[in-house]
C-alpha atoms as a PDB file:
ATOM      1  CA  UNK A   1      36.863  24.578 -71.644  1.00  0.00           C
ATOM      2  CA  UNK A   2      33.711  25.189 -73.736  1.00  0.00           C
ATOM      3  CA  UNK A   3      30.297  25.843 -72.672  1.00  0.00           C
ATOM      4  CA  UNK A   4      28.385  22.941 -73.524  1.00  0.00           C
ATOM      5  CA  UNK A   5      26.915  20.029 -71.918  1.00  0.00           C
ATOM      6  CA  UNK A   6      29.413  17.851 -73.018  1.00  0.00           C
ATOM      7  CA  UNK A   7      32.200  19.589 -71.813  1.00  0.00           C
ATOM      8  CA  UNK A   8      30.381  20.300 -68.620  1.00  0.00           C
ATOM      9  CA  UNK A   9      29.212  16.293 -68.314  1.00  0.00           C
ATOM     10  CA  UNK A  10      32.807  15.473 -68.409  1.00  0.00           C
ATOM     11  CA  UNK A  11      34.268  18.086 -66.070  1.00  0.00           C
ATOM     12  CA  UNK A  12      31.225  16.952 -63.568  1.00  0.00           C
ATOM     13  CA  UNK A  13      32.371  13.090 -63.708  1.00  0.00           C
ATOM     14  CA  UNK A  14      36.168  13.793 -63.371  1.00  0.00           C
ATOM     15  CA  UNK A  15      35.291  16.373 -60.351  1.00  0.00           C
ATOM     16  CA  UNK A  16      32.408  13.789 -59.026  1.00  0.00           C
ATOM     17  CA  UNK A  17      34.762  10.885 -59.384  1.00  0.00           C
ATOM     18  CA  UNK A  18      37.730  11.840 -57.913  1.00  0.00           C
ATOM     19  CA  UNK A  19      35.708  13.511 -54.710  1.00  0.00           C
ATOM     20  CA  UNK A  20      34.014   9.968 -54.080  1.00  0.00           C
ATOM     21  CA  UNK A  21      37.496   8.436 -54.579  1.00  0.00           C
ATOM     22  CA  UNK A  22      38.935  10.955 -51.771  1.00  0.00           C
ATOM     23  CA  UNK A  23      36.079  10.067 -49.225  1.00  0.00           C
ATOM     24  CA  UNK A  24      34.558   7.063 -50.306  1.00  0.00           C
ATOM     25  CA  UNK A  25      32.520   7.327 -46.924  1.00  0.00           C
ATOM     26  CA  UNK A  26      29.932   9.664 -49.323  1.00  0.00           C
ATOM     27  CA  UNK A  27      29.313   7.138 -51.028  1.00  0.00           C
ATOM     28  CA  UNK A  28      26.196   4.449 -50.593  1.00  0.00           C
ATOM     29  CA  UNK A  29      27.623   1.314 -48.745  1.00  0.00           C
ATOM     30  CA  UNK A  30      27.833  -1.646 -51.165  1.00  0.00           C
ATOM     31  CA  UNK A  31      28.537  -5.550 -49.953  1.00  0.00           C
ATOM     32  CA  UNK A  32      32.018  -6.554 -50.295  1.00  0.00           C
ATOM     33  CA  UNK A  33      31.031  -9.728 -52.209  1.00  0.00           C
ATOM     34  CA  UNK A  34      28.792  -9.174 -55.654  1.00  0.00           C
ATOM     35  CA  UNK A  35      28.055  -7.989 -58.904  1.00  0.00           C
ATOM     36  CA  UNK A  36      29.997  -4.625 -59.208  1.00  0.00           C
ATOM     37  CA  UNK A  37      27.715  -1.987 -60.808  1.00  0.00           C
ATOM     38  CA  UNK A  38      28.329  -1.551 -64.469  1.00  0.00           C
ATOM     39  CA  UNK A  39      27.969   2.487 -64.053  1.00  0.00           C
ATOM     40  CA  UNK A  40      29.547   4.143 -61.824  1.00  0.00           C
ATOM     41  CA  UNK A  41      28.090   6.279 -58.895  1.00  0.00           C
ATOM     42  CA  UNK A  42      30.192   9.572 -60.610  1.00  0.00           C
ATOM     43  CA  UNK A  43      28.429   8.574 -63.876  1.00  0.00           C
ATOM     44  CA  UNK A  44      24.476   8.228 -62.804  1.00  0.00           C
ATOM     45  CA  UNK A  45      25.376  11.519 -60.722  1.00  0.00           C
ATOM     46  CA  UNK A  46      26.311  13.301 -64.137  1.00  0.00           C
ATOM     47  CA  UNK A  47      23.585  11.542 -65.991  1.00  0.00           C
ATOM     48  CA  UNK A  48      21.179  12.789 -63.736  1.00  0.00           C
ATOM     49  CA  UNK A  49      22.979  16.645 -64.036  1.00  0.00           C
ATOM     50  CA  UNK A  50      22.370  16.557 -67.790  1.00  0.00           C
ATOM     51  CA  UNK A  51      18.556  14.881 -67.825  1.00  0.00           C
ATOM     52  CA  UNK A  52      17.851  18.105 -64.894  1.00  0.00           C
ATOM     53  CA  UNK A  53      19.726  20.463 -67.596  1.00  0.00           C
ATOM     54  CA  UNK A  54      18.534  19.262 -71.320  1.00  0.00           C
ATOM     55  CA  UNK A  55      14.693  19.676 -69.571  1.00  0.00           C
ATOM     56  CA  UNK A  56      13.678  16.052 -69.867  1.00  0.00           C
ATOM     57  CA  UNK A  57      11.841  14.950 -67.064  1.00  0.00           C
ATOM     58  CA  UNK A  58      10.687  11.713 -67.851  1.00  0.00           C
ATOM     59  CA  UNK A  59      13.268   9.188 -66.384  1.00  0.00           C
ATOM     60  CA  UNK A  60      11.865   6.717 -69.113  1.00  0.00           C
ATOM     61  CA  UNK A  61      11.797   9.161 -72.224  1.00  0.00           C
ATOM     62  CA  UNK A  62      14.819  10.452 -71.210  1.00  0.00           C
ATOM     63  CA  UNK A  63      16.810   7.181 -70.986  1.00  0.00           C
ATOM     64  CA  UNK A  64      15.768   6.605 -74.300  1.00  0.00           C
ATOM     65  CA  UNK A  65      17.415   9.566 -75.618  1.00  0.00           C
ATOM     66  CA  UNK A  66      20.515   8.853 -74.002  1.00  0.00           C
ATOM     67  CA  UNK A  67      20.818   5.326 -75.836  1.00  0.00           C
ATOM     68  CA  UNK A  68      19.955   6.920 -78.876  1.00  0.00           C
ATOM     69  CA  UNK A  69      22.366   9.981 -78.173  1.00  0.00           C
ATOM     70  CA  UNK A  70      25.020   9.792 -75.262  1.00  0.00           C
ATOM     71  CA  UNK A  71      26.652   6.318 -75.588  1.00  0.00           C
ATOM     72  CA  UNK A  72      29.550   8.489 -76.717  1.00  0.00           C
ATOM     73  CA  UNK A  73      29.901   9.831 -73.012  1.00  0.00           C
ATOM     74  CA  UNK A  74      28.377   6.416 -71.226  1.00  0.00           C
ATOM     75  CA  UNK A  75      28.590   3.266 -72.646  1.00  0.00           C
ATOM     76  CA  UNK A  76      26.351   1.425 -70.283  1.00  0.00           C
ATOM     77  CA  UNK A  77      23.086   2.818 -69.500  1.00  0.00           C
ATOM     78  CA  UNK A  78      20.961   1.060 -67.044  1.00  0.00           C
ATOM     79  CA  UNK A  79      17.064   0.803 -67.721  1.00  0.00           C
ATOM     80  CA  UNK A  80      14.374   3.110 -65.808  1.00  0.00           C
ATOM     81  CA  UNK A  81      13.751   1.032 -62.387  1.00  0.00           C
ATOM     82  CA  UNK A  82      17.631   0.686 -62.095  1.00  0.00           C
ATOM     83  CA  UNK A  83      18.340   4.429 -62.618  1.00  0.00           C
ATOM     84  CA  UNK A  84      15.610   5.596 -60.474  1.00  0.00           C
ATOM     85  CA  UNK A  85      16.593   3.234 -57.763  1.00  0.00           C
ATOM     86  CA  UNK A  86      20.087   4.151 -57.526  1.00  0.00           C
ATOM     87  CA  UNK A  87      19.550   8.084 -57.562  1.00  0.00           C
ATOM     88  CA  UNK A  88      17.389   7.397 -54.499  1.00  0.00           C
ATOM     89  CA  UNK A  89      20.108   5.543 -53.157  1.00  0.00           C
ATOM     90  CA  UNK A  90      22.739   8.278 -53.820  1.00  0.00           C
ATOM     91  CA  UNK A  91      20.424  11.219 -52.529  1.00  0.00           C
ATOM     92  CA  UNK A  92      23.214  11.961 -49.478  1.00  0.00           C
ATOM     93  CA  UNK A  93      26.168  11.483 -52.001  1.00  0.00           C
ATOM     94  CA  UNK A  94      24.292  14.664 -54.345  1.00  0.00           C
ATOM     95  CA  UNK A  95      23.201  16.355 -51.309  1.00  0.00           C
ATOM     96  CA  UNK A  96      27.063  16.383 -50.510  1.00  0.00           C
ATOM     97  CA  UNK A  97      28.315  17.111 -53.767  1.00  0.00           C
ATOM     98  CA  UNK A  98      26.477  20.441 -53.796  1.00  0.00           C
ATOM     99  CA  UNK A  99      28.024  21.387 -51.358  1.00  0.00           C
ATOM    100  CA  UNK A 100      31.469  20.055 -52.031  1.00  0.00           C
ATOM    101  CA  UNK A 101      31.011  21.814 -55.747  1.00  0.00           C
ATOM    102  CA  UNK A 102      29.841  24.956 -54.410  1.00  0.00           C
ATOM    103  CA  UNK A 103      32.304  25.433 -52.033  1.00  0.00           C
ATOM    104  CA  UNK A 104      34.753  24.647 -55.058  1.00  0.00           C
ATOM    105  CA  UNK A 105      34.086  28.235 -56.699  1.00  0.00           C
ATOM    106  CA  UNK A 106      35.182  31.891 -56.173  1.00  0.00           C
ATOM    107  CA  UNK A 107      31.630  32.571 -55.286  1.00  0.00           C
ATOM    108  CA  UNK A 108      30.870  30.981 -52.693  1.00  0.00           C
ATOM    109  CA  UNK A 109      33.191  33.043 -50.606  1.00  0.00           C
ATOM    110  CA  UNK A 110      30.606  36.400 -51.725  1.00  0.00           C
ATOM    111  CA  UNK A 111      29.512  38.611 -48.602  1.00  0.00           C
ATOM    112  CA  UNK A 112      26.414  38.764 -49.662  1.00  0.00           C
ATOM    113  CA  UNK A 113      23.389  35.997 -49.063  1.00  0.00           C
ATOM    114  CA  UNK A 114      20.025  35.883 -50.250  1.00  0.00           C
ATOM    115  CA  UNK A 115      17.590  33.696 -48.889  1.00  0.00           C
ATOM    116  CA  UNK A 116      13.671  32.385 -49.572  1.00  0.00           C
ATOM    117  CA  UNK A 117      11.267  29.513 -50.351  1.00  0.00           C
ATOM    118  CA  UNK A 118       9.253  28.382 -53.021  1.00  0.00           C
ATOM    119  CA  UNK A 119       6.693  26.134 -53.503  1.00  0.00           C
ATOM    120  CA  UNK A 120       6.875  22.466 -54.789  1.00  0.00           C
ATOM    121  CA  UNK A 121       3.485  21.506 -55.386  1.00  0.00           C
ATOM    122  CA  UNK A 122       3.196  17.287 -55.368  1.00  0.00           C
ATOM    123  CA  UNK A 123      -0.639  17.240 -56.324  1.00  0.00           C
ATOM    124  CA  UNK A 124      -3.394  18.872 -57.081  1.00  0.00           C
ATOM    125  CA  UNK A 125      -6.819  16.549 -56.862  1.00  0.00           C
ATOM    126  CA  UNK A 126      -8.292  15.761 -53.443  1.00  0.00           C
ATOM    127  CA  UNK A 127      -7.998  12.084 -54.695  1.00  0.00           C
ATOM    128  CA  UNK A 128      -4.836  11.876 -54.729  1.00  0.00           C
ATOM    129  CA  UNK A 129      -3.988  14.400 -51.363  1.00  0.00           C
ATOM    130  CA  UNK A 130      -5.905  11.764 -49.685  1.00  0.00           C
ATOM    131  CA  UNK A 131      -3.999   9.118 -51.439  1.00  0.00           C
ATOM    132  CA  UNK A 132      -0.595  10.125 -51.540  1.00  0.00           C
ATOM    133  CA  UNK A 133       2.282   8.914 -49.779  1.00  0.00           C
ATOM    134  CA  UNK A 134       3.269  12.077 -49.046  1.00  0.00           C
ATOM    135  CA  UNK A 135       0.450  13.000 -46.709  1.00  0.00           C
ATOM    136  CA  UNK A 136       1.973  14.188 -43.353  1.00  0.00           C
ATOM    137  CA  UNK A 137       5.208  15.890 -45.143  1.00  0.00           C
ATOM    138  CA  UNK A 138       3.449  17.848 -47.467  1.00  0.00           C
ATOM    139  CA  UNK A 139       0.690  20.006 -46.650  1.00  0.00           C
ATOM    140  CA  UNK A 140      -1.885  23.274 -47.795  1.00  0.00           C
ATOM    141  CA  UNK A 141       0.070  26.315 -48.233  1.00  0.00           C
ATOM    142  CA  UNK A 142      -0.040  29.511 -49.927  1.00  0.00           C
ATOM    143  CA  UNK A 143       2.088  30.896 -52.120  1.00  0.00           C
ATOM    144  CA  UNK A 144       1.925  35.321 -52.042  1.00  0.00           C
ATOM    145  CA  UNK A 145       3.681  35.282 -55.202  1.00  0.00           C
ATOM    146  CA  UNK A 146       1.388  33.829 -57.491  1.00  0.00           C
ATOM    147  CA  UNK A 147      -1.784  34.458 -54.570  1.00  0.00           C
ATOM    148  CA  UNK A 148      -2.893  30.759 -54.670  1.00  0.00           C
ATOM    149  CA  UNK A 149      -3.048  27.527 -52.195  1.00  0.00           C
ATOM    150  CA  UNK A 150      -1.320  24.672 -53.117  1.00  0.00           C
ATOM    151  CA  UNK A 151      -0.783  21.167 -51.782  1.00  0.00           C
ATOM    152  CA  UNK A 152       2.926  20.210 -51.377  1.00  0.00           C
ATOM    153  CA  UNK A 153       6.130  20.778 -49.952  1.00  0.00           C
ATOM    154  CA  UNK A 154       8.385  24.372 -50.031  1.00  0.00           C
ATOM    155  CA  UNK A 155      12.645  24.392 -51.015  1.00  0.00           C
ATOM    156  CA  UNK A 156      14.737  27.068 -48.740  1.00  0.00           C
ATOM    157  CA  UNK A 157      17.060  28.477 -51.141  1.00  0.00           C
ATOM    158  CA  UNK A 158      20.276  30.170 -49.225  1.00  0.00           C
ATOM    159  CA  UNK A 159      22.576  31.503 -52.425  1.00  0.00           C
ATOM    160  CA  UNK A 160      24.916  34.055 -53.183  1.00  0.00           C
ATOM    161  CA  UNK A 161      23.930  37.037 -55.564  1.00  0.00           C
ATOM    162  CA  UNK A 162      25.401  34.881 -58.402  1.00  0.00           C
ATOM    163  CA  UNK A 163      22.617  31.787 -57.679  1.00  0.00           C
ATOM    164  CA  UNK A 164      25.127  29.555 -55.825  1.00  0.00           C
ATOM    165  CA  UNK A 165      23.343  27.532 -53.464  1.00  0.00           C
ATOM    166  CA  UNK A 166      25.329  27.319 -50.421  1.00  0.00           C
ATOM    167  CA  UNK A 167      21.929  25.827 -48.092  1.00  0.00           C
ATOM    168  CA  UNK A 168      18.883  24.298 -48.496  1.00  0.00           C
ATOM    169  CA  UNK A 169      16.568  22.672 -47.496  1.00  0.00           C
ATOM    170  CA  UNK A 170      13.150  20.725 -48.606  1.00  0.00           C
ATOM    171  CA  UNK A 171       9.854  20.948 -45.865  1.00  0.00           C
ATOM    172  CA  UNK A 172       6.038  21.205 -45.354  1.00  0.00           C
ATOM    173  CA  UNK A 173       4.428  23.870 -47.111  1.00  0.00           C
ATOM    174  CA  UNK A 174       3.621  25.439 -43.472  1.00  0.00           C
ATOM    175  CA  UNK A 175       7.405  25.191 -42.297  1.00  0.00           C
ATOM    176  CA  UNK A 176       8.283  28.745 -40.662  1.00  0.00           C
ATOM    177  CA  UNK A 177      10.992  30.114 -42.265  1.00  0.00           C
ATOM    178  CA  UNK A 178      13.285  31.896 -39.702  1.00  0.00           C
ATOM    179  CA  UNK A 179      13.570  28.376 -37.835  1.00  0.00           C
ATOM    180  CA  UNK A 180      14.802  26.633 -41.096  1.00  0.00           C
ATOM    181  CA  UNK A 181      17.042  29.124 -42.109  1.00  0.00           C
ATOM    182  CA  UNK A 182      18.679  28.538 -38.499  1.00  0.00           C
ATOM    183  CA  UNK A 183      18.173  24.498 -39.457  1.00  0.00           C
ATOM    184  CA  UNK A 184      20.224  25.513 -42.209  1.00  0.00           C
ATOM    185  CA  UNK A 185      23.033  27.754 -40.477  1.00  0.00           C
ATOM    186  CA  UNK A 186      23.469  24.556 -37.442  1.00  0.00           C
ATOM    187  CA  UNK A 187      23.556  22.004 -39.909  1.00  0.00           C
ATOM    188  CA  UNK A 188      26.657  23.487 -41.254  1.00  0.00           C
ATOM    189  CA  UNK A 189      28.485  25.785 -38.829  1.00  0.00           C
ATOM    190  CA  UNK A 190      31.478  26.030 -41.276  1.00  0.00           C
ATOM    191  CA  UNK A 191      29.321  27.862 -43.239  1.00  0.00           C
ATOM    192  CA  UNK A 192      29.505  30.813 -40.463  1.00  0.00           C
ATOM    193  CA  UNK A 193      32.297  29.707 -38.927  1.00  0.00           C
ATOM    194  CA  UNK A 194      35.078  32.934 -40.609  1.00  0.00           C
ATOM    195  CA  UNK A 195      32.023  35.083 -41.808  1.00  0.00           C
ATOM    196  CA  UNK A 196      32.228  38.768 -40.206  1.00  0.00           C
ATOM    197  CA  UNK A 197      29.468  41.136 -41.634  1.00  0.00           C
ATOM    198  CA  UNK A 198      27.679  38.624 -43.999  1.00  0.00           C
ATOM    199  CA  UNK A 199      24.631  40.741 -45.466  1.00  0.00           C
ATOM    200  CA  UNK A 200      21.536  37.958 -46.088  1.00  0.00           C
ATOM    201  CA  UNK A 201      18.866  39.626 -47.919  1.00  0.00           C
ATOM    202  CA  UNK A 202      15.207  38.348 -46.811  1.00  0.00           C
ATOM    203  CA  UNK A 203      11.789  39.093 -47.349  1.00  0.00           C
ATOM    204  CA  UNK A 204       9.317  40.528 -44.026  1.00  0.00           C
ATOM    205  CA  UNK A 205       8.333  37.399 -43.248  1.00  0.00           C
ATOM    206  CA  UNK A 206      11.940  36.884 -41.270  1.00  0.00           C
ATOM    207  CA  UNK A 207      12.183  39.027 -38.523  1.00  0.00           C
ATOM    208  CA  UNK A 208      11.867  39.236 -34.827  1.00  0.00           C
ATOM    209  CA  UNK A 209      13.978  40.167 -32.449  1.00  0.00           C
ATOM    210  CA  UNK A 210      15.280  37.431 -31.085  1.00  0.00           C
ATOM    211  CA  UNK A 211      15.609  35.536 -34.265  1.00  0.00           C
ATOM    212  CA  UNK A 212      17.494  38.613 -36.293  1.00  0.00           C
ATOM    213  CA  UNK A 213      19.700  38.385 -32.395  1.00  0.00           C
ATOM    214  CA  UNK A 214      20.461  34.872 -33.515  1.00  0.00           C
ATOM    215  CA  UNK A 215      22.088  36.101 -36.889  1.00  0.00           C
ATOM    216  CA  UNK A 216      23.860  38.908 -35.387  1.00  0.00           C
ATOM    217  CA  UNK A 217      25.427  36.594 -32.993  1.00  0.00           C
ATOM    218  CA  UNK A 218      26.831  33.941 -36.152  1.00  0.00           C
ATOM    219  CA  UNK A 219      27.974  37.041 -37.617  1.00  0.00           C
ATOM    220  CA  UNK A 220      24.936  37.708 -40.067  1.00  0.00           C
ATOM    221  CA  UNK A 221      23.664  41.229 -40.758  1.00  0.00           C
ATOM    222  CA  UNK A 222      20.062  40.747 -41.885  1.00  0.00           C
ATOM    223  CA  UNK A 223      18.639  43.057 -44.795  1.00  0.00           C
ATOM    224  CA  UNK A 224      14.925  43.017 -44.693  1.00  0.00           C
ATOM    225  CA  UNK A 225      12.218  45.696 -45.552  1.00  0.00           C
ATOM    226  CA  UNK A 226      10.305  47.050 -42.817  1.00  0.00           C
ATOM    227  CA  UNK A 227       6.842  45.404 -41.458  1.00  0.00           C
ATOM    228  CA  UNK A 228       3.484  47.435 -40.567  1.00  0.00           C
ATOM    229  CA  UNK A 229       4.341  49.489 -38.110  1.00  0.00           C
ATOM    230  CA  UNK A 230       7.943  49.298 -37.890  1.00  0.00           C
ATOM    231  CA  UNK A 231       9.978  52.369 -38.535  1.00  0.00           C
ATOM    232  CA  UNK A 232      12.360  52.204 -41.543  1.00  0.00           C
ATOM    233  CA  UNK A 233      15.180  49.931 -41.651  1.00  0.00           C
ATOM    234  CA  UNK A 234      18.644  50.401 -42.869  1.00  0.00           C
ATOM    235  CA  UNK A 235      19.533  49.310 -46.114  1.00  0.00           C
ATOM    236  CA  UNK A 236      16.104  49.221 -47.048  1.00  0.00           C
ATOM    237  CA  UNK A 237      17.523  51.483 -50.476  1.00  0.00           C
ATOM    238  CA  UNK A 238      19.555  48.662 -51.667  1.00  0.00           C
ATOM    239  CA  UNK A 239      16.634  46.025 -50.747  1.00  0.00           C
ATOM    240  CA  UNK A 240      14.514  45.796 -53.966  1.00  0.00           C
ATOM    241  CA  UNK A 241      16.607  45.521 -56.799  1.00  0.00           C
ATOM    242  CA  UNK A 242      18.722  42.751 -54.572  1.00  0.00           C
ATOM    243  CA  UNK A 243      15.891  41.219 -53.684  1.00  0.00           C
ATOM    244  CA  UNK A 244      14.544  40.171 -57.374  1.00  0.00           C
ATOM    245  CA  UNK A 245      18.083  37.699 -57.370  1.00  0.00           C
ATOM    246  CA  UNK A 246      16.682  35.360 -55.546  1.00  0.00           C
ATOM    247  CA  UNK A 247      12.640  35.713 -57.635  1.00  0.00           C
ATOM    248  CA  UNK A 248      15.124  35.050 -60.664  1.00  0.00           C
ATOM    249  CA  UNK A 249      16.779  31.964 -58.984  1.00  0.00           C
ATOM    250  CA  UNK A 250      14.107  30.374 -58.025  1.00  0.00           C
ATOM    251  CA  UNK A 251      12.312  30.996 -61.907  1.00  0.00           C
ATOM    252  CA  UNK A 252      15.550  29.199 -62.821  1.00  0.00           C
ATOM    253  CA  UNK A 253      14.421  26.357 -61.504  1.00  0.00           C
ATOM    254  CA  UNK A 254      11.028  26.499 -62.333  1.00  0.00           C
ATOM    255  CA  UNK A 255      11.527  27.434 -65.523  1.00  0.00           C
ATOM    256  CA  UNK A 256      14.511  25.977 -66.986  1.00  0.00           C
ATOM    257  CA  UNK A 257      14.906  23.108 -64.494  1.00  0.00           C
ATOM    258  CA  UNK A 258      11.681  22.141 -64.165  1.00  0.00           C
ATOM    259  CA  UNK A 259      11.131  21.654 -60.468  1.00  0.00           C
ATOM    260  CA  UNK A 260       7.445  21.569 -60.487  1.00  0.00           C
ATOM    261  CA  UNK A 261       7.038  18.754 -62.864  1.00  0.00           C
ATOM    262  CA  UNK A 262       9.748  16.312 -60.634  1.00  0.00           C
ATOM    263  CA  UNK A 263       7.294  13.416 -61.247  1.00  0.00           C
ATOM    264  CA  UNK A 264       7.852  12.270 -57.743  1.00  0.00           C
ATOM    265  CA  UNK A 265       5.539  10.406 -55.838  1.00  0.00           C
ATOM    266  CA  UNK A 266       6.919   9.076 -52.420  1.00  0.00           C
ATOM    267  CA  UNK A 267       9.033  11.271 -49.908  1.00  0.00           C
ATOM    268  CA  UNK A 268      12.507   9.846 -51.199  1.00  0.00           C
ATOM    269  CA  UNK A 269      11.188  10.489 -54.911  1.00  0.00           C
ATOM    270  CA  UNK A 270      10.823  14.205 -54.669  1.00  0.00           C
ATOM    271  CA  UNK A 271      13.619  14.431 -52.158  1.00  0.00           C
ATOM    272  CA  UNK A 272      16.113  13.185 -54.561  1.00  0.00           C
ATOM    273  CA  UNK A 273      14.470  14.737 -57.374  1.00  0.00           C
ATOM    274  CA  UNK A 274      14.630  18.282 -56.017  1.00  0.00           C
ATOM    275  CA  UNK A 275      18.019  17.340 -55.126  1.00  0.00           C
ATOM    276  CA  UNK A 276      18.961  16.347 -58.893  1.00  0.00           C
ATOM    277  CA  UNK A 277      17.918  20.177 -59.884  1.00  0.00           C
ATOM    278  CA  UNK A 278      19.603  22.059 -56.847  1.00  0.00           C
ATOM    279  CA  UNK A 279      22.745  19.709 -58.404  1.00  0.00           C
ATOM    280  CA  UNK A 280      22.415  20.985 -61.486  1.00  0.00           C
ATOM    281  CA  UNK A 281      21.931  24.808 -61.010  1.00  0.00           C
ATOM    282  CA  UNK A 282      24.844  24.029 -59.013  1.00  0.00           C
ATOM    283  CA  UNK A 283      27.337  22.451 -61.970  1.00  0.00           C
ATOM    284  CA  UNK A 284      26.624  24.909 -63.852  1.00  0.00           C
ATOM    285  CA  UNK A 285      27.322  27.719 -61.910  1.00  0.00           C
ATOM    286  CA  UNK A 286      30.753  25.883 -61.029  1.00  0.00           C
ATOM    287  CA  UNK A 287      31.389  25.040 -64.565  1.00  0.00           C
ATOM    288  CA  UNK A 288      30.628  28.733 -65.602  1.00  0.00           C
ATOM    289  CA  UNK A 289      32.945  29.861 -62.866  1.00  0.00           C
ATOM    290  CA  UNK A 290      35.554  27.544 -63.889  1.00  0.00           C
ATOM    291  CA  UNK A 291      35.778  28.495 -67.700  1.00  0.00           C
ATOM    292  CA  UNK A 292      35.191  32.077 -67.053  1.00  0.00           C
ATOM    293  CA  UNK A 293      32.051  32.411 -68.757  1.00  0.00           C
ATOM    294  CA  UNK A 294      30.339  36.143 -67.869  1.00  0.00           C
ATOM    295  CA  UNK A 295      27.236  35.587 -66.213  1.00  0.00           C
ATOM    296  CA  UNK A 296      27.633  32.401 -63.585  1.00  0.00           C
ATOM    297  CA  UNK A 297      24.212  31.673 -63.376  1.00  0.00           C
ATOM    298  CA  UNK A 298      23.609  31.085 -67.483  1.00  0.00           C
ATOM    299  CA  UNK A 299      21.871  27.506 -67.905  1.00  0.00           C
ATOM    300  CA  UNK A 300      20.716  28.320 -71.656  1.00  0.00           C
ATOM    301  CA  UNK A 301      23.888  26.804 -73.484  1.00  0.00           C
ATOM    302  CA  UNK A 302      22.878  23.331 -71.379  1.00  0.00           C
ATOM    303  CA  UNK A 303      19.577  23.008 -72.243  1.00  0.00           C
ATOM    304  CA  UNK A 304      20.172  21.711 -76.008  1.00  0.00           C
END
């Protein structure tokens, strides 16, 4: 197979489709009697993958480009309010997916984790804090990276070196990050379940003794450096270059996936909207893994 967005589009529906087919259960419940939808739940899922990877955000302006562009690859397209409502509808069936795809790789079986979180800002005027519909989900944080508050939500990114998401999850800016990284581990005890000596790479923010006692316990060596007044860790030599994998994942998503301009405006919005991108880093890694393309985590020969 090539790398292109074609080729990965089609690979995506085939994989999509035929998981849905196996366990229809993923899928949203529809009534028995009605209009059958004119494009399928495997097809929005890939249309969504390539509007996250070709950088269009705009559900409208992008829509437009498909008719102009794609009918090759989907010969119905539905309008804007159709498309956005059925992605909400189908935000379990991608939440699924990702994992289903991810666990469909070589990588995902890697010994070594990498974990973080990074800010999703949702708005910026006290108008509109005070207005949104997200008010009581997302919050004031502060984000050490770029040394600034911000009003929104934060994504927990647990990934291989490679990028491969294999956890996540999407919470108030304040969220403390040792208790959703455990969220994260009991939400999916396969993920643990044959892991002996699993290295996760953190930042100083997760430790403690009992929580680190946790990860021992599932099997989980953390890797973190060493807080004020602690005495050196182990490891602590192969900590910083490691640790800049999961900096350059999460500028992936920024930066080629634009996460911060999602455009969402209630909770289910940005939910499935951050889920559309985590889908998409996602693909591609599997798609790269599946053709044998040299770096997994290469998004560039999407985005055109």
């Amino acid at each position: 197979m090539d790398a292109d967005l074609d080729t990965l589009a089609t690979a995506l529906y085939v994989r999509a489709d035929d998981l849905l087919k196996a366990f229809p259960e993923r899928a949203p419940a529809r009534p028995r009697v009605g209009i059958a939808p004119k494009i399928t739940d495997a097809e929005l899922v890939t249309l969504a993958v390539m509007q996250a990877l070709a950088g269009r955000p705009s559900e409208a302006r992008w829509l437009r480009y498909a008719h102009a562009e794609l009918r090759h690859l989907f010969p119905y397209l539905p309008l804007q309010p159709a498309y956005n409502k059925r992605l909400r509808r189908l935000a379990d069936t991608i939440a699924w997916l990702i994992t289903a795809l991810a666990r469909d790789t070589s990588l995902f079986t890697d010994d070594v984790w990498v974990v973080d979180s990074t800010p999703v800002e949702c708005a910026r005027s006290r108008e509109t804090v005070r207005r949104s519909d997200l008010a009581g989900w997302a919050e004031y944080g502060y984000c050490a990276s770029h040394s600034r508050l911000f009003w929104g939500l934060r994504l927990h990114l647990l990934c291989t070196l490679h990028g491969l998401p294999v956890g996540f999850a999407l919470t108030g800016a304040k969220a403390d990050e040792r208790a959703v990284l455990l969220d994260i581990l009991d939400a999916d005890p396969a993920l643990t379940a044959d892991r002996r000596e699993q290295v996760v790479i953190a930042d100083k923010n997760y430790y403690g003794r009992e929580f680190e006692g946790t990860l021992a316990d599932a099997g989980l060596n953390l890797l973190r450096p060493a807080r004020k007044g602690e005495a050196e860790r182990p490891g602590t030599r192969f900590f910083r270059p490691l640790r800049q994998v999961i900096e350059s994942i999460n500028d992936t998503l920024k930066g080629q996936l634009d996460l911060e301009q999602h455009g969402g405006h209630t909770p289910g919005g940005v939910w499935v909207r951050v889920l559309q991108r985590v889908l998409a880093l996602t693909a591609a890694i599997w798609h790269n893994d599946r053709i044998g393309a040299p770096v997994a985590r290469c998004l560039t020969v999407y985005d055109h």
